[in-house]
Protein backbone atom coordinates (compact mmCIF):
# COMPACT_ATOMS: atom_id res chain seq x y z
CA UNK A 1 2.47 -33.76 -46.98
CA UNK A 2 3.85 -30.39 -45.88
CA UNK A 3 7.45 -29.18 -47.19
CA UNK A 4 10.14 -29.44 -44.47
CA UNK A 5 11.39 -26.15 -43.15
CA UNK A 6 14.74 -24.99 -43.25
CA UNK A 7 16.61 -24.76 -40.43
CA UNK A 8 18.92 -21.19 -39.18
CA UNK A 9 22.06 -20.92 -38.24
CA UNK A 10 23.07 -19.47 -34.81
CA UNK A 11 25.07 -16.76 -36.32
CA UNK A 12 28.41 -15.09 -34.89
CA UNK A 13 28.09 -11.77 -32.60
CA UNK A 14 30.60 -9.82 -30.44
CA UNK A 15 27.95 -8.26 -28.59
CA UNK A 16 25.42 -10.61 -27.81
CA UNK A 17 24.46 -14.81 -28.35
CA UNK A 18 21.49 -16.74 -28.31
CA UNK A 19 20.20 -18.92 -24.91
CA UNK A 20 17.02 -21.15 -25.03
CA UNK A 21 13.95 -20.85 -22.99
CA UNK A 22 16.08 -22.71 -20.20
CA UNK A 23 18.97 -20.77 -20.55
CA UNK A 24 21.53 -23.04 -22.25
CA UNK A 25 23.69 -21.01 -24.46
CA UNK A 26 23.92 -21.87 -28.56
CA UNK A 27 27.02 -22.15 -30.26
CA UNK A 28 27.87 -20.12 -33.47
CA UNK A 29 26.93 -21.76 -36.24
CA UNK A 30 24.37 -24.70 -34.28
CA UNK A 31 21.23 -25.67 -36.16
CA UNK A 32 17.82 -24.26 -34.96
CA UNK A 33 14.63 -26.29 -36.50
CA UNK A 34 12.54 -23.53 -39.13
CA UNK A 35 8.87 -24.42 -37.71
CA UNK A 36 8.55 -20.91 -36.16
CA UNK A 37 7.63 -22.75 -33.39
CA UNK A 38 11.20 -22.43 -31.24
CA UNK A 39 12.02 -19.35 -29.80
CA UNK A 40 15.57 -18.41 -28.55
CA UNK A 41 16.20 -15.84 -26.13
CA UNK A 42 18.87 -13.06 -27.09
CA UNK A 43 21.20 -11.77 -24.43
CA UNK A 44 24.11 -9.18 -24.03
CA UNK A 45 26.90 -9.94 -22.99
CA UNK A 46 27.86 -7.13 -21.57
CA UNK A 47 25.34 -7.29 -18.54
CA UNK A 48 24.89 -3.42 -18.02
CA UNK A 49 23.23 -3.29 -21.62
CA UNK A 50 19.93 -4.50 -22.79
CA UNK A 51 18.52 -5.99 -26.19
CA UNK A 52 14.65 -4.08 -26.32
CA UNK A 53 13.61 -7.41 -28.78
CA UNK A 54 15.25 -10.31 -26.95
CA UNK A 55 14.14 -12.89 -28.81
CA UNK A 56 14.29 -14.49 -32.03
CA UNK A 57 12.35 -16.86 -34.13
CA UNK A 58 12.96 -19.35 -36.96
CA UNK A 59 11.05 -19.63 -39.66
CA UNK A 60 12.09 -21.36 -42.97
CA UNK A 61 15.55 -20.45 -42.73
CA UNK A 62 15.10 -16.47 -41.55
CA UNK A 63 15.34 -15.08 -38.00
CA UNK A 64 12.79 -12.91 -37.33
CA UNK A 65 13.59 -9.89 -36.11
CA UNK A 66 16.94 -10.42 -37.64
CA UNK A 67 19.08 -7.83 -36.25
CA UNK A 68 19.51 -7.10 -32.51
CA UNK A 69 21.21 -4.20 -30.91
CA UNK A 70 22.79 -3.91 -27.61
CA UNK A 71 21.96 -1.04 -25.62
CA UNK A 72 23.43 0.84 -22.70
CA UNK A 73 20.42 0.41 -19.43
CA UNK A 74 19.23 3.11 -18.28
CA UNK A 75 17.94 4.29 -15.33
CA UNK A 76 13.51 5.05 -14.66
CA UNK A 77 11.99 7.95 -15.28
CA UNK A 78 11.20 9.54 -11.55
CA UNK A 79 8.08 11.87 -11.30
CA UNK A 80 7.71 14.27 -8.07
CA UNK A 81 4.99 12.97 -5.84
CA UNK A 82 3.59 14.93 -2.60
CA UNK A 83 6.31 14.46 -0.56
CA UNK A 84 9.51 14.66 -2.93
CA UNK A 85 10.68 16.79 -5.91
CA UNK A 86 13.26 16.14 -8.30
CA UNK A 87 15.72 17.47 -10.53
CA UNK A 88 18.89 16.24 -12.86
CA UNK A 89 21.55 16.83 -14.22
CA UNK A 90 23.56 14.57 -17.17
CA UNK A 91 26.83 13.00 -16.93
CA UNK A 92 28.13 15.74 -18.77
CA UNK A 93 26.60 18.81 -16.01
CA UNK A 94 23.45 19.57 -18.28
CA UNK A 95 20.29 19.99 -16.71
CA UNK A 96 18.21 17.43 -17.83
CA UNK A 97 14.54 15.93 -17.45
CA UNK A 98 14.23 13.28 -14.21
CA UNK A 99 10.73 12.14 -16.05
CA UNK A 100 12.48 10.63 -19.09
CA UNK A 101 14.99 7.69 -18.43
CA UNK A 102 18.92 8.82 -17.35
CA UNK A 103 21.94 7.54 -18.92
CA UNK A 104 23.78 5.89 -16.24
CA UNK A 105 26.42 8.86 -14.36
CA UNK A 106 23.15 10.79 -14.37
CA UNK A 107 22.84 13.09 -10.76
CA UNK A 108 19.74 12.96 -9.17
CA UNK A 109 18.65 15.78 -6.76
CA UNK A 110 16.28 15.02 -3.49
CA UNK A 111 14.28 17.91 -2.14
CA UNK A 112 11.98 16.65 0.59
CA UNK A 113 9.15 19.24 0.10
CA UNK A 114 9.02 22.44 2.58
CA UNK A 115 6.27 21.36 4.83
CA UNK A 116 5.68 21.50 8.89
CA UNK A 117 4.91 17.94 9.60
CA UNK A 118 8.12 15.77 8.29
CA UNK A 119 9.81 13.53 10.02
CA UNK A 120 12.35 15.65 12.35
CA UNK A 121 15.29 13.24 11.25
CA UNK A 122 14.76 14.23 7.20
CA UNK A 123 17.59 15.42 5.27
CA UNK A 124 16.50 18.37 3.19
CA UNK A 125 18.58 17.37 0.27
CA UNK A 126 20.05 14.37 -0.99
CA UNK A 127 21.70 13.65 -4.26
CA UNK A 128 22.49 10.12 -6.01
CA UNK A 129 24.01 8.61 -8.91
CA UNK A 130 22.30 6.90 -11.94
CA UNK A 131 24.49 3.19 -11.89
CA UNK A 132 25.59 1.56 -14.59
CA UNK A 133 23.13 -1.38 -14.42
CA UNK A 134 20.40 0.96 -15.00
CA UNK A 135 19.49 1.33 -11.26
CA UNK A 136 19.09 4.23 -8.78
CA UNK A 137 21.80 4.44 -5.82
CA UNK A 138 18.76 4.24 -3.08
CA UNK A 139 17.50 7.11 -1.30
CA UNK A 140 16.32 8.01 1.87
CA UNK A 141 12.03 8.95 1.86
CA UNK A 142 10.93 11.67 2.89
CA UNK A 143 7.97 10.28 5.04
CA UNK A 144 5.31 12.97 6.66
CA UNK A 145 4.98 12.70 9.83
CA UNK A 146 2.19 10.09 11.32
CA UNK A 147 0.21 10.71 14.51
CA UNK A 148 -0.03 14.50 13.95
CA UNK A 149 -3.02 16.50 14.70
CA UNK A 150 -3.97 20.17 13.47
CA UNK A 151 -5.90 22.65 14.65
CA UNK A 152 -8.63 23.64 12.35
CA UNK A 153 -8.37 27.17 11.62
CA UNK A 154 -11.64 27.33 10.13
CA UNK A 155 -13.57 30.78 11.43
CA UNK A 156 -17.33 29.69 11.71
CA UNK A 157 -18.93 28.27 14.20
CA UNK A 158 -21.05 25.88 12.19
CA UNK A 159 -17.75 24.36 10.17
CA UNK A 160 -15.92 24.24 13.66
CA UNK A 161 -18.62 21.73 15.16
CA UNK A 162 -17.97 19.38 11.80
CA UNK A 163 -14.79 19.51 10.68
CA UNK A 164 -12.96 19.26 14.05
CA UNK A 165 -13.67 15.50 14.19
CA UNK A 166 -11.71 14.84 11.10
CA UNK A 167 -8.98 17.03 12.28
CA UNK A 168 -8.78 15.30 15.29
CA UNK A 169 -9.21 11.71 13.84
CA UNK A 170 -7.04 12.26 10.63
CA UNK A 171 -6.65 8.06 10.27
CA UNK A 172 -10.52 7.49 10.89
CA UNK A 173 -11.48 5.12 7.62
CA UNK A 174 -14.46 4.18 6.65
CA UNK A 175 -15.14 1.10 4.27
CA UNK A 176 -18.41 0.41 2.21
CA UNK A 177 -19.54 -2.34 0.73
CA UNK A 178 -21.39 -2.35 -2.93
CA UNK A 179 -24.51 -3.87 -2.82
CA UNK A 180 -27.77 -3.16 -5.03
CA UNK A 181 -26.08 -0.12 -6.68
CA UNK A 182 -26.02 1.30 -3.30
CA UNK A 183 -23.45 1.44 -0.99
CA UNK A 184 -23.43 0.33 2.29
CA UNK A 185 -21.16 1.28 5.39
CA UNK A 186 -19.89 -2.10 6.22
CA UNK A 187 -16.84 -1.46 8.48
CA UNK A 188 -14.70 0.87 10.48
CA UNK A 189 -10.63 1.18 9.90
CA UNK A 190 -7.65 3.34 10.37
CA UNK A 191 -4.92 4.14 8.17
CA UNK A 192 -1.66 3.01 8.94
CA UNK A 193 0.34 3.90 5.95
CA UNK A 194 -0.14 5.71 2.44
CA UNK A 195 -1.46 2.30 1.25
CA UNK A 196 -2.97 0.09 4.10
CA UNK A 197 -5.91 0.33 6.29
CA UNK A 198 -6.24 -1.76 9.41
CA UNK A 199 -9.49 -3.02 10.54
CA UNK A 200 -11.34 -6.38 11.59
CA UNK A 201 -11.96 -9.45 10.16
CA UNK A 202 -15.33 -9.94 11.85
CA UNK A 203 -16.77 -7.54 9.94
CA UNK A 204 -16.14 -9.50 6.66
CA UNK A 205 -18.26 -12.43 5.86
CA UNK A 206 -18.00 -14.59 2.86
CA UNK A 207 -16.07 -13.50 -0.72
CA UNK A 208 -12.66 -13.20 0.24
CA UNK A 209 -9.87 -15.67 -1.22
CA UNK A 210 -7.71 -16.37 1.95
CA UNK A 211 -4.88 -17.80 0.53
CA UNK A 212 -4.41 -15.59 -2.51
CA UNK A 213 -5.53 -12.52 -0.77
CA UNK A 214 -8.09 -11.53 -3.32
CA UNK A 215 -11.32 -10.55 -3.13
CA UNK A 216 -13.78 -11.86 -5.86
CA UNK A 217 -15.32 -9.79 -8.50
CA UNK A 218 -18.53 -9.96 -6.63
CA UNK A 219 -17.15 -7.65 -4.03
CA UNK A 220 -16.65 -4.35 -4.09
CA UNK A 221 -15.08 -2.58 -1.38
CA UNK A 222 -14.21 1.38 -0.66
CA UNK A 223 -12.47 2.72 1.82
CA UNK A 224 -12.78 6.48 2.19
CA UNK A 225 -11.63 9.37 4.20
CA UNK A 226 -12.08 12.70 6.09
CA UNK A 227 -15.91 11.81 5.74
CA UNK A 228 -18.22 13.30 8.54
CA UNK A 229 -21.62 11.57 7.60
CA UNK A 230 -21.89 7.91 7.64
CA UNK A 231 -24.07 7.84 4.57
CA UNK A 232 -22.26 7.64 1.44
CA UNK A 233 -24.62 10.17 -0.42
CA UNK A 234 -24.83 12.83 2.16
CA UNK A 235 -23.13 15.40 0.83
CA UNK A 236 -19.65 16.65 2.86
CA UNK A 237 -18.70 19.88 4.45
CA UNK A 238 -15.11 18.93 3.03
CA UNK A 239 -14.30 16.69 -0.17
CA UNK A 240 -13.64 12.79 1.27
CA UNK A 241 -11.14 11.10 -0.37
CA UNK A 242 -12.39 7.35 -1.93
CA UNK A 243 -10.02 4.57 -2.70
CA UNK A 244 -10.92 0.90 -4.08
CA UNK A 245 -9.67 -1.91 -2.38
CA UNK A 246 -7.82 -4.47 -4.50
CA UNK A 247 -5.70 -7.09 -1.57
CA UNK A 248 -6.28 -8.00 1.66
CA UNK A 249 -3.99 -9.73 4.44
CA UNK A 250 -5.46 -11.12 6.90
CA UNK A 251 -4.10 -12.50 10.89
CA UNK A 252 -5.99 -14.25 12.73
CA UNK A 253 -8.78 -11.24 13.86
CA UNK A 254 -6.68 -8.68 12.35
CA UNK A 255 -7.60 -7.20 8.10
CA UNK A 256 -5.14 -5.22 6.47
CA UNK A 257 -6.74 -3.93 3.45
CA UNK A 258 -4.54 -2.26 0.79
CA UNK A 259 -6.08 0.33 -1.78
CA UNK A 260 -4.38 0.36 -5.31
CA UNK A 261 -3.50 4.27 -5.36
CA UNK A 262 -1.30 6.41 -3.01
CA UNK A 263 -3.08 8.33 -0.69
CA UNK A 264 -1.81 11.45 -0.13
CA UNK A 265 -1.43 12.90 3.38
CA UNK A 266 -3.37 16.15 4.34
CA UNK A 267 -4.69 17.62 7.86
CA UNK A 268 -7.23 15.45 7.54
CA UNK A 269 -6.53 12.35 6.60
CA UNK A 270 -2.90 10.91 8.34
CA UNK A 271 -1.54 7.70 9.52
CA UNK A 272 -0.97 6.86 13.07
CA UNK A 273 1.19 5.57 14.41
CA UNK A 274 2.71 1.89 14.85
CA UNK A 275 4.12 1.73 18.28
CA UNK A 276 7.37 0.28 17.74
CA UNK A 277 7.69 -1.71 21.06
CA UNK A 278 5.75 -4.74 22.01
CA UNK A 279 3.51 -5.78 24.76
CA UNK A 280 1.45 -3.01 27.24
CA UNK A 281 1.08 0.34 27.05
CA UNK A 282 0.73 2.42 30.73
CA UNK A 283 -2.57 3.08 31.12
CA UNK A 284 -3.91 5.96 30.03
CA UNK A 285 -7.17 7.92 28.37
CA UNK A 286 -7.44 5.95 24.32
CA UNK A 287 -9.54 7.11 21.64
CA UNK A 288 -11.84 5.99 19.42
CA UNK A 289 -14.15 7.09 16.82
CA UNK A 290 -17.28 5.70 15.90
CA UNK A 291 -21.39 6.37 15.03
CA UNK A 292 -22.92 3.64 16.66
CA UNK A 293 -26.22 2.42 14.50
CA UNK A 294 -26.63 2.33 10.48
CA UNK A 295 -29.21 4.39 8.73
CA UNK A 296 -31.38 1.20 9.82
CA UNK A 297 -30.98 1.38 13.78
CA UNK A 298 -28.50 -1.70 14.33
CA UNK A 299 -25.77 -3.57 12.55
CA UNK A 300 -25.02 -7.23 13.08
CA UNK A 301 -21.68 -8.12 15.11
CA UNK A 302 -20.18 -11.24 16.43
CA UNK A 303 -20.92 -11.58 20.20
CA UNK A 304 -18.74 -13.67 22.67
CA UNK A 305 -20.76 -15.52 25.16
CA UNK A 306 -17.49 -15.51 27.28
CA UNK A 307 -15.67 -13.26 29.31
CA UNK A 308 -11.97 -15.22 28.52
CA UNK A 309 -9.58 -12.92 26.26
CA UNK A 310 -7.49 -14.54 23.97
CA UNK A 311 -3.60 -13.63 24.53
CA UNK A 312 -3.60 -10.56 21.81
CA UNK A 313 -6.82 -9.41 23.23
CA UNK A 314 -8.05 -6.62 26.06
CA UNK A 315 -11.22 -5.30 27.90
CA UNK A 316 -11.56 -1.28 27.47
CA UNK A 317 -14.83 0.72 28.80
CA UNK A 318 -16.37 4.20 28.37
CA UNK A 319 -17.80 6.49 30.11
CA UNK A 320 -18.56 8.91 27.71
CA UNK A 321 -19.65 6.33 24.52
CA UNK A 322 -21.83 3.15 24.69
CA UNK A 323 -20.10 0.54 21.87
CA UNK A 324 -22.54 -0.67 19.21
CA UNK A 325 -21.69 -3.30 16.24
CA UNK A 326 -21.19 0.13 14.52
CA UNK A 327 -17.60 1.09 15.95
CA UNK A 328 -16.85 -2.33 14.77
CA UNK A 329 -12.98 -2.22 12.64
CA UNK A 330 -12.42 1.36 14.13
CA UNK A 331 -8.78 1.42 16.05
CA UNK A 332 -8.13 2.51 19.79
CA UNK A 333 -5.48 4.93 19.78
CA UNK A 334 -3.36 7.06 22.88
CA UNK A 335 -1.35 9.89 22.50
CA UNK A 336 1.86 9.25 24.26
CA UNK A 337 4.14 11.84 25.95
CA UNK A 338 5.92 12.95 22.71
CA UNK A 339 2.34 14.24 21.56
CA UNK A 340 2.02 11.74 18.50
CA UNK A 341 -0.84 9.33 18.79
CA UNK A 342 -0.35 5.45 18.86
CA UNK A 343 -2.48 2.88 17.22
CA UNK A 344 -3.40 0.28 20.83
CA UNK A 345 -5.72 -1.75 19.35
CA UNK A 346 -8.70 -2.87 17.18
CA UNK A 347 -12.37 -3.37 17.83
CA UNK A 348 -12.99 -6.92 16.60
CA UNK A 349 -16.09 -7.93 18.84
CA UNK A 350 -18.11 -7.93 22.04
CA UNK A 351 -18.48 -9.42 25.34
CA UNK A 352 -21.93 -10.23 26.25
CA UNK A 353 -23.33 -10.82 29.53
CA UNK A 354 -27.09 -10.94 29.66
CA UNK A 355 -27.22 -11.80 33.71
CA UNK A 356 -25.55 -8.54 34.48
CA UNK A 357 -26.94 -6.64 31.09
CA UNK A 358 -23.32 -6.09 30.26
CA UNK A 359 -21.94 -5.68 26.74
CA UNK A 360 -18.51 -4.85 26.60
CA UNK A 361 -16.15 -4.17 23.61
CA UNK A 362 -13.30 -6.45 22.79
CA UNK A 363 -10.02 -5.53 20.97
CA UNK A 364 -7.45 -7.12 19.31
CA UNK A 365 -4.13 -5.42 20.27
CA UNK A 366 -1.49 -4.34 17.54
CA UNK A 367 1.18 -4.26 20.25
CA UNK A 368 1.27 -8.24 20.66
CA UNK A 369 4.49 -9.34 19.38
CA UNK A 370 2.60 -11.37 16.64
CA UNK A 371 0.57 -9.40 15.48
CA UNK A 372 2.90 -6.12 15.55
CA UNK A 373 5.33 -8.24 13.28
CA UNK A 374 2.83 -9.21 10.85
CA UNK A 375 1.55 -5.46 10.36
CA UNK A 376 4.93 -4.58 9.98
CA UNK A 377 5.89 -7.09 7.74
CA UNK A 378 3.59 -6.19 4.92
CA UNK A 379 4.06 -2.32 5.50
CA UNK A 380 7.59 -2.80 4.78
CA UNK A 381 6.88 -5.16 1.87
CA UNK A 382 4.23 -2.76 0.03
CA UNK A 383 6.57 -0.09 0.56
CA UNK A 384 9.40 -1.82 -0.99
CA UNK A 385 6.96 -3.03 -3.71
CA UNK A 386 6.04 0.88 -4.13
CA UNK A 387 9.52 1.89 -4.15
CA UNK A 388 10.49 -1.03 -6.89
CA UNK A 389 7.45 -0.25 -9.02
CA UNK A 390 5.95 -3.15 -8.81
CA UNK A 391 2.87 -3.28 -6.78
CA UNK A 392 -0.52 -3.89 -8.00
């Protein structure tokens, strides 16, 4: 038979008292059971300080740890990224380090970085306070500018011919799957936002949890950028940039895949962008980019044996390109009369009509009210998850 053991005491502090898993609050002096198998939660209560060990266990009479100290919060460490730099200075005026965590009354300085394509509405310079609950007074982004196209200033001829197509289709994704050890293009996309790629769910089969928004371990998926050749090998007159994908959201015929690193803007790779109204667009000449057949001659898509649209979805023909399954995911995109370029739609299928040897692309558009809201509503919430440090 096994020796009882003793129980603590809730002790006495001016600074802090003891709570159980639920919350309740003990009273100085109440009886916790010895087992080591209870433990009590420690809290301040001041609420703009911290205990870093907020817990306490009793075993045989000791709390373990047995001494907790109340700490002042402070404020996270900020690193510059591509589009911001920072500096600070302490409550007291001293220059200090933003990348190590600020006592609260610490000054934080804003410098959007010098560059040609921000947003024309950025401040330059903002500065905020350090609060005394260990949070940042929020700050304004300094967001590049989406649906901007560059010139390439390359001199030859050769590097003209090849590298113009990813200046002029900066948001042009492409997303492979890993198969065999090999991989495989799989889909078209276009970026929308440092994080998210929109493109279709026809392309996907099988392997995707829909209500979790995983995708299994069986499934690999990369999405990757400023790439001129569609095989994955081949190597590129510029360096592509490759990003793993890690969640997916998914409406109806419309994918929103979301890569687990920040993906830095350049001249050739860019968002476009959202067109903040709803409904039509005026007619006008769109865009899209595409290579038609795999390595293999032909990829699989989903053909409609019927000409009816559903309500988010439109007609558009060509001229100048014959769609193939390949174009698949890629996004339809006008440039508007402020010279930016607007995401219209997505390629999700075809139209087949065998009488008339017809075959005409179908897209789902982005500028339904539905659909619009739902892009928007997980930009905003991976961006707040960014800014909050805690996505992914």
């Amino acid at each position: 038979m096994s020796t009882p053991r003793k129980p603590c005491e809730v002790t006495y502090s001016k600074n802090y008292f003891y709570t159980s898993h639920k919350g309740n609050k003990y009273d100085p002096k109440e009886s916790i059971e010895g087992s080591g198998q209870s433990i009590v939660k420690v809290k301040c209560y001041d609420s703009n300080k911290i205990i870093r060990e907020d817990f306490a266990v009793c075993f045989d009479g000791q709390w373990y740890p047995s001494d907790h100290t109340c700490e002042q919060k402070k404020c996270d460490a900020i690193h510059d990224i591509s589009t911001e730099v920072y500096s600070c200075t302490s409550p007291e005026g001293v220059p200090v380090s933003c990348q190590q965590p600020s006592l609260p009354g610490t000054t934080i300085t804003i410098r959007c970085v010098s560059s040609r394509d921000l947003t024309p509405d950025e401040r330059t310079t903002q500065q905020k306070i350090c609060l005394e609950n260990g949070e940042w007074e929020n700050w304004t982004r300094c967001h590049l500018q989406c649906g901007l196209v560059f010139n390439n200033d390359s001199s030859t001829e050769k590097n003209n011919s090849i590298s113009n197509a990813l200046y002029e289709h900066p948001w042009h994704a492409v997303v492979y799957l890993g198969k065999y050890g090999e991989w495989i293009q799989y889909c078209l996309g276009t970026l929308i936002s440092n994080y998210i790629v929109i493109t279709a769910h026809s392309c996907f089969g099988g392997g995707f949890d829909e209500e979790a928004g995983e995708i299994s371990e069986e499934i690999q998926l990369k999405i990757v950028f400023a790439k001129y050749y569609r095989d994955f090998r081949r190597k590129e007159p510029s360096t592509p940039l490759m990003f793993s994908v890690v969640k997916f959201y998914r409406l109806n015929n419309i994918l929103l895949l979301v890569v687990a690193r920040y993906i830095e803007f350049s001249d050739t790779v860019r968002s476009v962008c959202l067109d903040h109204r709803t409904g039509k667009l005026d007619e006008g000449i769109g865009h899209i980019v595409g290579w038609g057949k795999d390595e293999t001659g032909g990829l699989q898509a989903r053909m409609t044996k019927s000409i009816k649209c559903e309500s988010d979805e439109f007609c558009s023909l060509s001229k100048q390109h014959t769609f193939t399954p390949g174009d698949i995911g890629s996004g339809l995109v006008y440039q508007k009369s402020d010279g930016l370029f607007y995401l219209r739609g997505v390629f999700t299928t075809f139209f087949e009509n065998s009488k008339l040897n017809l075959q005409s692309p179908i897209f789902t558009s982005t500028t339904d009210e539905t659909n619009r809201n739902f892009i928007m509503k997980w930009s905003n919430r991976i961006n707040k998850w960014v800014g909050n440090r805690n996505f992914i």
